[in-house]
C-alpha atoms as a PDB file:
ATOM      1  CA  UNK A   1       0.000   0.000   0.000  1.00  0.00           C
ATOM      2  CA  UNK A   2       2.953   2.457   0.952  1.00  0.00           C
ATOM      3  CA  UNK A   3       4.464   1.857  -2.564  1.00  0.00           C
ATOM      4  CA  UNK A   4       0.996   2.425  -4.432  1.00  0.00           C
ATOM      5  CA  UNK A   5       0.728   5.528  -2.714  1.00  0.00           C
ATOM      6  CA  UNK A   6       4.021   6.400  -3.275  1.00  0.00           C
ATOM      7  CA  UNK A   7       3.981   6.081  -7.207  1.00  0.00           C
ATOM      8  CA  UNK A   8       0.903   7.987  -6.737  1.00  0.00           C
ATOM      9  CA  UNK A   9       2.173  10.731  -5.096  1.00  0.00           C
ATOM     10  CA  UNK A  10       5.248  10.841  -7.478  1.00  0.00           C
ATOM     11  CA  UNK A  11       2.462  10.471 -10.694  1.00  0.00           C
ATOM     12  CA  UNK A  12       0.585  13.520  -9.503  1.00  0.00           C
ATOM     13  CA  UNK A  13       3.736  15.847  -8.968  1.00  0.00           C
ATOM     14  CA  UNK A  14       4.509  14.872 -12.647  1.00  0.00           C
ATOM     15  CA  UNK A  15       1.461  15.769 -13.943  1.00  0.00           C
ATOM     16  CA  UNK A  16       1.065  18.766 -11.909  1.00  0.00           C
ATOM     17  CA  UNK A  17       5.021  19.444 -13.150  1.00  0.00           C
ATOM     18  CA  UNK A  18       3.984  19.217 -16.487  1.00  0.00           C
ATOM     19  CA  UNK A  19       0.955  21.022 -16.492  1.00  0.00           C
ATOM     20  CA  UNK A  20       3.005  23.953 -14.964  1.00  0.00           C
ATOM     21  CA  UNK A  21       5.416  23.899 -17.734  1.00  0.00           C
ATOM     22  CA  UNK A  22       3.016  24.356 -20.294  1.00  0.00           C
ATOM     23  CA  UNK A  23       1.530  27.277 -18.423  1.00  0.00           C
ATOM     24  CA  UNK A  24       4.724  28.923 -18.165  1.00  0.00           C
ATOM     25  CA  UNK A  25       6.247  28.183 -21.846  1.00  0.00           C
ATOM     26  CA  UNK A  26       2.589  28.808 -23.518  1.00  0.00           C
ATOM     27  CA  UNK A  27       2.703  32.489 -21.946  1.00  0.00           C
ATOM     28  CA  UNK A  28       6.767  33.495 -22.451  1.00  0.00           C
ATOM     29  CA  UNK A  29       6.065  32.259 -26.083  1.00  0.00           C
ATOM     30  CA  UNK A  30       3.185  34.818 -26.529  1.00  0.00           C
ATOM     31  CA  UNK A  31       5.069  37.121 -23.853  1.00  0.00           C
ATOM     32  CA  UNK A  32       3.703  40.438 -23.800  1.00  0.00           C
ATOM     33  CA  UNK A  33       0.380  40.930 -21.679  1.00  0.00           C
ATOM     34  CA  UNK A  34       0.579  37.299 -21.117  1.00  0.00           C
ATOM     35  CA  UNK A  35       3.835  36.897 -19.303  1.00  0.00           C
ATOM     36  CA  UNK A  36       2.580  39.765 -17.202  1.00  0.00           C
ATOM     37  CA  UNK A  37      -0.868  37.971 -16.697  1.00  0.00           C
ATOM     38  CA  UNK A  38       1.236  35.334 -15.254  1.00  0.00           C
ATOM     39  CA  UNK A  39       3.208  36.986 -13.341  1.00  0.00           C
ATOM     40  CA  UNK A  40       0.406  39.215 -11.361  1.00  0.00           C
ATOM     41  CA  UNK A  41      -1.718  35.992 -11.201  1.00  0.00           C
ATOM     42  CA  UNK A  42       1.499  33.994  -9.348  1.00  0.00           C
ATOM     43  CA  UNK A  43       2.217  36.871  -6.977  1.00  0.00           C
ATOM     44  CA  UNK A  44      -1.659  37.823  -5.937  1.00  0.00           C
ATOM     45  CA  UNK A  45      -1.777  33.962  -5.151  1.00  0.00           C
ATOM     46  CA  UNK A  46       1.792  33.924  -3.511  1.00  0.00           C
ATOM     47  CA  UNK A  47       0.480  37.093  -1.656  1.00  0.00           C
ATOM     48  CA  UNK A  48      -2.539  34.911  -0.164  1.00  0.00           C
ATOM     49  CA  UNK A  49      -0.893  32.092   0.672  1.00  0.00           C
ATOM     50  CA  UNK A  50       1.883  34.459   2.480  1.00  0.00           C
ATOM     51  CA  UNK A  51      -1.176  36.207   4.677  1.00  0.00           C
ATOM     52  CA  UNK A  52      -3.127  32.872   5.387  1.00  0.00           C
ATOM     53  CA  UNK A  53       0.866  31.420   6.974  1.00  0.00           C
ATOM     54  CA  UNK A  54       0.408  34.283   9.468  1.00  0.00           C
ATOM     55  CA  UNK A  55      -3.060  34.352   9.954  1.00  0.00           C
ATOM     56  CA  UNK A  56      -4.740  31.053   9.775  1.00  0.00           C
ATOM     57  CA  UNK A  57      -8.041  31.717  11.219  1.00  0.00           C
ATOM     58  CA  UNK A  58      -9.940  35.249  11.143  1.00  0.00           C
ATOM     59  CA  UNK A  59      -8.378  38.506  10.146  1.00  0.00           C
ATOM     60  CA  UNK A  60     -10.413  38.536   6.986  1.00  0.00           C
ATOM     61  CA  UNK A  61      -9.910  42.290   7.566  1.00  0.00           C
ATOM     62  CA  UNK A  62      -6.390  41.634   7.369  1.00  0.00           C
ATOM     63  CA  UNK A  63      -6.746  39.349   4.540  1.00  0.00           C
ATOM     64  CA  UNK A  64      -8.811  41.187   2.359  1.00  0.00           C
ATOM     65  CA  UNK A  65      -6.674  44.439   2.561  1.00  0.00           C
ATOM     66  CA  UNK A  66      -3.372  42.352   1.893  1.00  0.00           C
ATOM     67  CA  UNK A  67      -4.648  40.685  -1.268  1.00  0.00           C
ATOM     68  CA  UNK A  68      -6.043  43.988  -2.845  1.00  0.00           C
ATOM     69  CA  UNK A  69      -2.643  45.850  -1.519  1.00  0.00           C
ATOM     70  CA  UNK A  70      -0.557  43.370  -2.882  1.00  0.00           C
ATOM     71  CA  UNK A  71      -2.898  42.987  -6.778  1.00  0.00           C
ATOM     72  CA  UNK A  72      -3.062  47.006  -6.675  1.00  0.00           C
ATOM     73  CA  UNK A  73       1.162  47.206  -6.240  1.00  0.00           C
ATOM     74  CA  UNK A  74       1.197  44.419  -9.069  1.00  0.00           C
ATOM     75  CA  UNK A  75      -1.216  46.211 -11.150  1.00  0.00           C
ATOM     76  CA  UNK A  76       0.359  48.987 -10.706  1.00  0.00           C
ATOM     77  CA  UNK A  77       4.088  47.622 -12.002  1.00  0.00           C
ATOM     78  CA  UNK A  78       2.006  46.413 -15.127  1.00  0.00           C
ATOM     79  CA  UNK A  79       0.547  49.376 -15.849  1.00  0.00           C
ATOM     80  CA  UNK A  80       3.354  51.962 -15.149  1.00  0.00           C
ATOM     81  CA  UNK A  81       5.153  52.205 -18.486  1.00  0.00           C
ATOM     82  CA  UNK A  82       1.705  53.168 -19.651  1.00  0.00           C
ATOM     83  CA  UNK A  83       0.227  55.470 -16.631  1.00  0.00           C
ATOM     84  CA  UNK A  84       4.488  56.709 -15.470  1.00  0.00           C
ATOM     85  CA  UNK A  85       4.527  58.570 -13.338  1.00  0.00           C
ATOM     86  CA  UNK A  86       1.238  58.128 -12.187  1.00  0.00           C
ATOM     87  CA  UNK A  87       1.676  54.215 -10.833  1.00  0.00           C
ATOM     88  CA  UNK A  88       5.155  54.669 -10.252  1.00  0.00           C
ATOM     89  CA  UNK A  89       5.950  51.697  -8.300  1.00  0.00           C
ATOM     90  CA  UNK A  90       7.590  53.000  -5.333  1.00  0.00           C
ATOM     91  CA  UNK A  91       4.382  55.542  -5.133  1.00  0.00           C
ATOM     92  CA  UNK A  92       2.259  52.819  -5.095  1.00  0.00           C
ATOM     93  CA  UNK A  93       4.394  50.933  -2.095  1.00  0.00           C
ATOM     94  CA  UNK A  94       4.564  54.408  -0.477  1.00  0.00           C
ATOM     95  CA  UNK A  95       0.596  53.942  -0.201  1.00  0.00           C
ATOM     96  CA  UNK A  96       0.495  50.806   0.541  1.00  0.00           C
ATOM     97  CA  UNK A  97       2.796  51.188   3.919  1.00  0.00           C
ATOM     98  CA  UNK A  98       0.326  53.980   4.696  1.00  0.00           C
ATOM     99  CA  UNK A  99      -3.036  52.154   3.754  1.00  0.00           C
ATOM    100  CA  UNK A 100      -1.559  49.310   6.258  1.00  0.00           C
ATOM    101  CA  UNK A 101      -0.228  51.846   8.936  1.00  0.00           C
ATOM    102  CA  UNK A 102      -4.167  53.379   9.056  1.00  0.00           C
ATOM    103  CA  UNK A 103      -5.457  49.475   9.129  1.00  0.00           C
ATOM    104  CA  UNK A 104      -3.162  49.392  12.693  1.00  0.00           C
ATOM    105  CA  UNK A 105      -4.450  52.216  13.912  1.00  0.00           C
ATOM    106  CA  UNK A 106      -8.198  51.833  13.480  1.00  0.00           C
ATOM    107  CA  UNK A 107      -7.524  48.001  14.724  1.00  0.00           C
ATOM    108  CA  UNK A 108      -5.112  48.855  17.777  1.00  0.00           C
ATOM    109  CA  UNK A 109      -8.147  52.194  18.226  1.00  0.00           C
ATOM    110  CA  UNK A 110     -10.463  49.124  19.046  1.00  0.00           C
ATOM    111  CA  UNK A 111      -8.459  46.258  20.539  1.00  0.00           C
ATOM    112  CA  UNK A 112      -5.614  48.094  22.286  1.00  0.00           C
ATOM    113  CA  UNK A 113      -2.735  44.990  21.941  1.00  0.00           C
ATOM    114  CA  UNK A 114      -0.216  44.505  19.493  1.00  0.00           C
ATOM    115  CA  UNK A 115      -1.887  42.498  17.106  1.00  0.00           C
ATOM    116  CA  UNK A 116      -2.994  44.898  14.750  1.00  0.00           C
ATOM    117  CA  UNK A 117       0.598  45.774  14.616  1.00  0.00           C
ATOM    118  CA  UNK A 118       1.675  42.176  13.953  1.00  0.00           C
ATOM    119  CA  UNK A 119      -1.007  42.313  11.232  1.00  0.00           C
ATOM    120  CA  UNK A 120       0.061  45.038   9.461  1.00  0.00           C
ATOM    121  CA  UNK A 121       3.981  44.504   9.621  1.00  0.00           C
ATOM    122  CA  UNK A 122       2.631  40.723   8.165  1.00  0.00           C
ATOM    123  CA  UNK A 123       0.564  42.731   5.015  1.00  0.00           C
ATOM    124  CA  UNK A 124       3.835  45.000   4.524  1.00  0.00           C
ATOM    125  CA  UNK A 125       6.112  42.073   4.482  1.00  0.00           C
ATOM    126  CA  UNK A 126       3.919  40.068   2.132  1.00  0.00           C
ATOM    127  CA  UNK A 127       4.037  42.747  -0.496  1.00  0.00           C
ATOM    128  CA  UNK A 128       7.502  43.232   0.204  1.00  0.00           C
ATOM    129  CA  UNK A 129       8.860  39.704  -0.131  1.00  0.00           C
ATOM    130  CA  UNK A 130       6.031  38.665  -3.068  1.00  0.00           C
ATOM    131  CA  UNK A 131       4.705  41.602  -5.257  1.00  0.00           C
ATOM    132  CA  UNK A 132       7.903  43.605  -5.076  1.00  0.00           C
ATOM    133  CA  UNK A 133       9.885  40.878  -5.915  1.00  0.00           C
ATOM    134  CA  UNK A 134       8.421  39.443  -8.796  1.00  0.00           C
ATOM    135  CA  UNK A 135       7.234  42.080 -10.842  1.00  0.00           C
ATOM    136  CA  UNK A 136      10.813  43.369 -11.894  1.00  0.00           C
ATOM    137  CA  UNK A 137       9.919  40.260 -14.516  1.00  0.00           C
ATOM    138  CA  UNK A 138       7.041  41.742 -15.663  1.00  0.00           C
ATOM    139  CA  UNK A 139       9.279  44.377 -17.932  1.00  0.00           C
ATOM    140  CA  UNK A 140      12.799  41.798 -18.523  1.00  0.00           C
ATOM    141  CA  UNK A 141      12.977  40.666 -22.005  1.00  0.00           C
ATOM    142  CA  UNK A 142      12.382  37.497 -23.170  1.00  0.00           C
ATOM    143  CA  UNK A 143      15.700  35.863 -22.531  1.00  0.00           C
ATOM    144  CA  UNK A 144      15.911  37.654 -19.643  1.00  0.00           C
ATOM    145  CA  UNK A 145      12.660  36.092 -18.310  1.00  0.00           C
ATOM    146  CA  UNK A 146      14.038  32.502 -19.535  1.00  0.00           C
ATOM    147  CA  UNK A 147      17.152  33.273 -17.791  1.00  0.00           C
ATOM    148  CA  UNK A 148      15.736  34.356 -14.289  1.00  0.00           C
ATOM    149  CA  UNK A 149      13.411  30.907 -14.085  1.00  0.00           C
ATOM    150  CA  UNK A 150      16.083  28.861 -15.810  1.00  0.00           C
ATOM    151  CA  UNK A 151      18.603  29.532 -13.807  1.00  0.00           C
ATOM    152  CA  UNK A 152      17.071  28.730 -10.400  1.00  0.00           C
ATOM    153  CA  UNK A 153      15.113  25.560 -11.562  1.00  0.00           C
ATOM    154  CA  UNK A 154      18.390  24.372 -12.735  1.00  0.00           C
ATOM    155  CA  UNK A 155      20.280  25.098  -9.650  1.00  0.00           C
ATOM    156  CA  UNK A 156      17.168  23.412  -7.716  1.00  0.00           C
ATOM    157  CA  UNK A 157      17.171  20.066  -9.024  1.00  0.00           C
ATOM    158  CA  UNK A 158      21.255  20.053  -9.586  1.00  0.00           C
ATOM    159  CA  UNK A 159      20.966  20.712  -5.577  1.00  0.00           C
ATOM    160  CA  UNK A 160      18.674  17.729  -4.909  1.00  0.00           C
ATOM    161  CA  UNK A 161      20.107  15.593  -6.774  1.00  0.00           C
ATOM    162  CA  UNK A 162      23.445  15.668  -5.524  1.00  0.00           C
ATOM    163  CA  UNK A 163      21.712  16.054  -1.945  1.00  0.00           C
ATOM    164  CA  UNK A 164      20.388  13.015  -2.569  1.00  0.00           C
ATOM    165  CA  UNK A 165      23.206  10.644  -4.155  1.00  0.00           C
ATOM    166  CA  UNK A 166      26.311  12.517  -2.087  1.00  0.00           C
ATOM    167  CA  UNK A 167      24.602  14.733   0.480  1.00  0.00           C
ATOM    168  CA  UNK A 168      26.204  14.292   3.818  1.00  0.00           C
ATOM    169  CA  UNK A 169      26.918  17.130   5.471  1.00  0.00           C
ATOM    170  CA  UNK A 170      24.115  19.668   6.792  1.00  0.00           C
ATOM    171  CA  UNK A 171      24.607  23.017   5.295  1.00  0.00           C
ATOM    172  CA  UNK A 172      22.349  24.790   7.436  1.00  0.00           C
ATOM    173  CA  UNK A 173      21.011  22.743  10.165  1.00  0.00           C
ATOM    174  CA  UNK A 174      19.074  25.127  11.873  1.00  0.00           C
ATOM    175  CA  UNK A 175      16.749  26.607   9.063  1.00  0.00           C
ATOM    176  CA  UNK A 176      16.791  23.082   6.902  1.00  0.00           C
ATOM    177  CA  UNK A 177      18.573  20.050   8.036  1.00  0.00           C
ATOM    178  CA  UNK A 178      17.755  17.976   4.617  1.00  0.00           C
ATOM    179  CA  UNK A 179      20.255  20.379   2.442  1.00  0.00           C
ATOM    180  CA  UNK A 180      23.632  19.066   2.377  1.00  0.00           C
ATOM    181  CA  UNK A 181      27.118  21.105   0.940  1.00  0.00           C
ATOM    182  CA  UNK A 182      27.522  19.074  -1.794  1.00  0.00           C
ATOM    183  CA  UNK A 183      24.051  19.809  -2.854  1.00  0.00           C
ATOM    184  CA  UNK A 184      24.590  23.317  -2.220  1.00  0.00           C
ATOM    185  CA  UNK A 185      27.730  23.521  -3.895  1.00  0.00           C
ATOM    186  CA  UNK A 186      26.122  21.476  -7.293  1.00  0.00           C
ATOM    187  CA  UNK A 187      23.582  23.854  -7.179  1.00  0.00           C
ATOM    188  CA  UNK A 188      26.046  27.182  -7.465  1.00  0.00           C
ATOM    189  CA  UNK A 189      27.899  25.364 -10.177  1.00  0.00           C
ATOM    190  CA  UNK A 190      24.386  24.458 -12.344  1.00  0.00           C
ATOM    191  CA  UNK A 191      23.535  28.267 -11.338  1.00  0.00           C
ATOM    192  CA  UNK A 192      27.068  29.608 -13.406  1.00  0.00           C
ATOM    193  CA  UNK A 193      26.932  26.981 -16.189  1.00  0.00           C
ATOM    194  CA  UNK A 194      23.639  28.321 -16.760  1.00  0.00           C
ATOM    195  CA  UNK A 195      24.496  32.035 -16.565  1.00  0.00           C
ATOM    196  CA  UNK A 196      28.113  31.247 -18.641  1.00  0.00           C
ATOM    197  CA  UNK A 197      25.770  29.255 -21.484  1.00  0.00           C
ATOM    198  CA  UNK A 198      23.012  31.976 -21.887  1.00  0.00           C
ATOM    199  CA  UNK A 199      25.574  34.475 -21.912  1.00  0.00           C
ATOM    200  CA  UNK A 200      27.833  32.853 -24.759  1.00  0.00           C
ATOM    201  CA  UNK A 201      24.889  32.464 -27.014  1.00  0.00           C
ATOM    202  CA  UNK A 202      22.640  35.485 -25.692  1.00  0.00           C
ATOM    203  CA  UNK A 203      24.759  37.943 -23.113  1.00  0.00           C
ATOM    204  CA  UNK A 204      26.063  41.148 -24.338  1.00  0.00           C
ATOM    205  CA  UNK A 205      28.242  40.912 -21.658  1.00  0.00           C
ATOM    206  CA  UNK A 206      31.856  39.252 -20.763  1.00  0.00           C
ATOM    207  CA  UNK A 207      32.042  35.518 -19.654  1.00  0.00           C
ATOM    208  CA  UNK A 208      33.639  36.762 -16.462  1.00  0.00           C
ATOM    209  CA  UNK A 209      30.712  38.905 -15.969  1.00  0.00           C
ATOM    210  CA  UNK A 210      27.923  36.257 -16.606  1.00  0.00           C
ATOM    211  CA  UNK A 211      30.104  33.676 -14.251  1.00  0.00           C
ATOM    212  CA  UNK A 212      29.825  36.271 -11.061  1.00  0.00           C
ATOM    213  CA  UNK A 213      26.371  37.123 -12.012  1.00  0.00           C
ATOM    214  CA  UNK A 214      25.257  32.639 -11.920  1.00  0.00           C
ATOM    215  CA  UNK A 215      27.667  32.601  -8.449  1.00  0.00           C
ATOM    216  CA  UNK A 216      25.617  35.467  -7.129  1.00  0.00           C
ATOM    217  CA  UNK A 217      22.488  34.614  -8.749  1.00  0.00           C
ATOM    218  CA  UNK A 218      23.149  30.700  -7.314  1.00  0.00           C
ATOM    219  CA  UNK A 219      23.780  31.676  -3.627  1.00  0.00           C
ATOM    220  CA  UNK A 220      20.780  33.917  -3.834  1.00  0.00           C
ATOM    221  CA  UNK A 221      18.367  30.799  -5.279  1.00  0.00           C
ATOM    222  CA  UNK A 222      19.543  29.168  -2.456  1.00  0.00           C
ATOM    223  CA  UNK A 223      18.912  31.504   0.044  1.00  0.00           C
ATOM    224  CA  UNK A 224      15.627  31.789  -1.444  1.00  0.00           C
ATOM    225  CA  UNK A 225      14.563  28.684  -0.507  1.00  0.00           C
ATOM    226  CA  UNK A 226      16.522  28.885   2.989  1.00  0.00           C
ATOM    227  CA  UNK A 227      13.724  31.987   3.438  1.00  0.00           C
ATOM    228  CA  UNK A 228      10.899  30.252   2.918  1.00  0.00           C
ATOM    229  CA  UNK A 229      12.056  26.750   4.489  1.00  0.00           C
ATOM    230  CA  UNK A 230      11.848  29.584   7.246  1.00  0.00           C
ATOM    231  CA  UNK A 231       8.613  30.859   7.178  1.00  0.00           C
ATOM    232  CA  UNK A 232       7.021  27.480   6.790  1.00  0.00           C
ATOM    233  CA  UNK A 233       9.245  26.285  10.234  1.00  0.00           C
ATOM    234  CA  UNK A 234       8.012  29.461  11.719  1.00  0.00           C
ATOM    235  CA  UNK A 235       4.604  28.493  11.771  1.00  0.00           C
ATOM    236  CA  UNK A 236       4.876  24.918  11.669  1.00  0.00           C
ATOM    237  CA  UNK A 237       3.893  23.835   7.909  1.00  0.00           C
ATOM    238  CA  UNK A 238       5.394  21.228   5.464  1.00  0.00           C
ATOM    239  CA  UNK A 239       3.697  23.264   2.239  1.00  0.00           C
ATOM    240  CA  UNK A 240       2.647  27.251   2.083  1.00  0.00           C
ATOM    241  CA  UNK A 241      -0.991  25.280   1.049  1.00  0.00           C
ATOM    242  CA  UNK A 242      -2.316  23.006  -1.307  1.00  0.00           C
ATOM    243  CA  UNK A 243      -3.084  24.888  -4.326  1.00  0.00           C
ATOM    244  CA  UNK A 244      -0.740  23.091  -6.927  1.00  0.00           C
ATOM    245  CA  UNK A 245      -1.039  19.041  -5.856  1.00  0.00           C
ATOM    246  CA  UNK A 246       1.991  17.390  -5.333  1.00  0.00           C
ATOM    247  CA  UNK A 247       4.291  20.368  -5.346  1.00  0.00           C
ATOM    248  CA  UNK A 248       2.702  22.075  -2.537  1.00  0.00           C
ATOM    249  CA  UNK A 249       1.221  25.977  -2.871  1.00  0.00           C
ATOM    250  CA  UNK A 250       3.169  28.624  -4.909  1.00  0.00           C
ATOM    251  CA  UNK A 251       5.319  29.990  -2.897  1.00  0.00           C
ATOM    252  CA  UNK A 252       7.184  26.768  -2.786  1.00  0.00           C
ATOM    253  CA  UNK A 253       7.674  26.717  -6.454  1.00  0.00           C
ATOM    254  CA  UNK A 254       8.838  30.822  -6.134  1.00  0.00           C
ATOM    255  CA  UNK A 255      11.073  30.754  -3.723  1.00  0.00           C
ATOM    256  CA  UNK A 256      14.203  30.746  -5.376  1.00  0.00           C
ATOM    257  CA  UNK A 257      12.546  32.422  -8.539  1.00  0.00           C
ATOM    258  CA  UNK A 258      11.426  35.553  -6.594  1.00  0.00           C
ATOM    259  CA  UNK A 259      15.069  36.363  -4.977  1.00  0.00           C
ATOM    260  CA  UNK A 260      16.630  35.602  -8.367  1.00  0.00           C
ATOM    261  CA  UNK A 261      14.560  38.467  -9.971  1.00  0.00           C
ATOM    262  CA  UNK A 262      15.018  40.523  -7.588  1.00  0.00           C
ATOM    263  CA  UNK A 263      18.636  40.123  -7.449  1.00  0.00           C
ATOM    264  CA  UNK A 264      18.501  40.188 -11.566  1.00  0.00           C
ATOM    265  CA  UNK A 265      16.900  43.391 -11.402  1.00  0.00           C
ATOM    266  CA  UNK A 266      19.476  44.976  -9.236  1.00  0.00           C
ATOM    267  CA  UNK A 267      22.758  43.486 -11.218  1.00  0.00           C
ATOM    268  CA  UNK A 268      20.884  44.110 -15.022  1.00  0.00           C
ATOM    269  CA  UNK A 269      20.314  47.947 -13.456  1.00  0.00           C
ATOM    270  CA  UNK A 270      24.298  48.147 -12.670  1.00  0.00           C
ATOM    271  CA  UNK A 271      25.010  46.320 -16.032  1.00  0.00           C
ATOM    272  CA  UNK A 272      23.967  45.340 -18.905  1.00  0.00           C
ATOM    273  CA  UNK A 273      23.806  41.769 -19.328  1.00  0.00           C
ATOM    274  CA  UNK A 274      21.397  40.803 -22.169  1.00  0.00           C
END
């Protein structure tokens, strides 16, 4: 019975796998509005599943303000090379951190503890971690969207699959006790071959400069992951939910993805890479 519902469990993580690849290769080959759709429709759901960690019963206020916070800051990184400087991003954050800092006061006005503080520091860090994060993507090019997802789904499975033939020393006890060094090291080098292979065929850049960008890029991934093994320890949860069977909820298929655009967003602003 275990090994029925074991080649069960692995049969529904490949279709759910496949499924998601489709998704994701049907909208960066139409790109455009598309790969935006995407992308707001992955953090708004990232941005729920972030609020319902930290809040697992009640706080619909909460909730509710979070998700339309979080979809009007996404919205608004979507819309602002139309509407700049209208929905400049950073405005929009700007009124986020005050529409949340108003939401603590009316709460705290009424209940007089620090929850409604907890609350909105919980809304601020969603957006922050989630929306923020992943909308950079929203306006990459096409390679440059291929690169950011490539890049960490490469170093991801090169990490568990040396984790899981060689693994044998912890790399981080404390926050994940599963991840080995030789996993984490397999993963940095599948993070630079990636970066040096894109870059010889793609870059506009130097090899040397592609090869620190995949180190950085790699140890980033990985920290990614780290973050949310984290928040899921945090609050005592195996999966951020159960919205993508198999694979767990989206944040756990982000987590490396949202600190590699972010950090891609950074370096491409610096340099010029593709």
């Amino acid at each position: 019975m275990n090994e029925k519902f074991r080649a069960a469990s692995l049969s529904l993580r490949l279709v759910t796998a496949v499924v998601l690849a489709a998704v994701l290769i049907a909208a960066w080959s139409m790109g455009g509005r598309y790969v935006v759709g995407l992308v707001a429709v992955l953090a708004v759901a990232g941005m729920g599943e972030f609020l319902f960690l930290f809040q697992k019963e009640g706080g619909w206020g909460m909730k509710i303000l979070g998700l339309l916070l979080g979809a009007g800051y996404t919205g608004a990184c979507a819309l602002a090379p139309v509407y700049a400087p209208a929905l400049a991003p950073h405005l929009v954050l700007a009124f986020c951190a005050m529409a949340a800092a108003l939401y603590a006061l009316i709460s705290w006005s009424r209940e007089k503890s620090p929850e409604p503080l907890r609350r909105a520091a919980v809304i601020l860090c969603g957006i922050l971690y989630i929306p923020v994060l992943l909308s950079p993507a929203m306006q990459f090019s096409r390679w440059e969207q291929l690169f950011v997802v490539l890049l960490p789904a490469a170093s991801d499975m090169a990490a568990y699959f040396a984790g899981v033939s060689f693994g044998k020393h912890p790399v981080w006890p404390g926050v994940s006790p599963k991840k080995s060094v030789e996993g984490a090291v397999a993963g940095l080098l599948a993070a630079v071959t990636v970066a040096c292979a894109m870059g010889c065929f793609l870059g506009k850049a130097d090899m040397l400069s592609f090869a620190l960008l995949g180190a950085v890029m790699g140890v980033m991934a990985q920290l990614g992951d780290f973050f949310e093994s984290a928040l899921k320890r945090a609050v005592n949860v195996k999966d951020s939910s159960h919205l993508l069977p198999g694979h767990g909820g989206v944040l756990d298929r982000l987590d490396s993805i949202s600190f590699c655009v972010g950090t891609y967003a950074l370096a491409s602003a610096l340099h010029p890479f593709f």
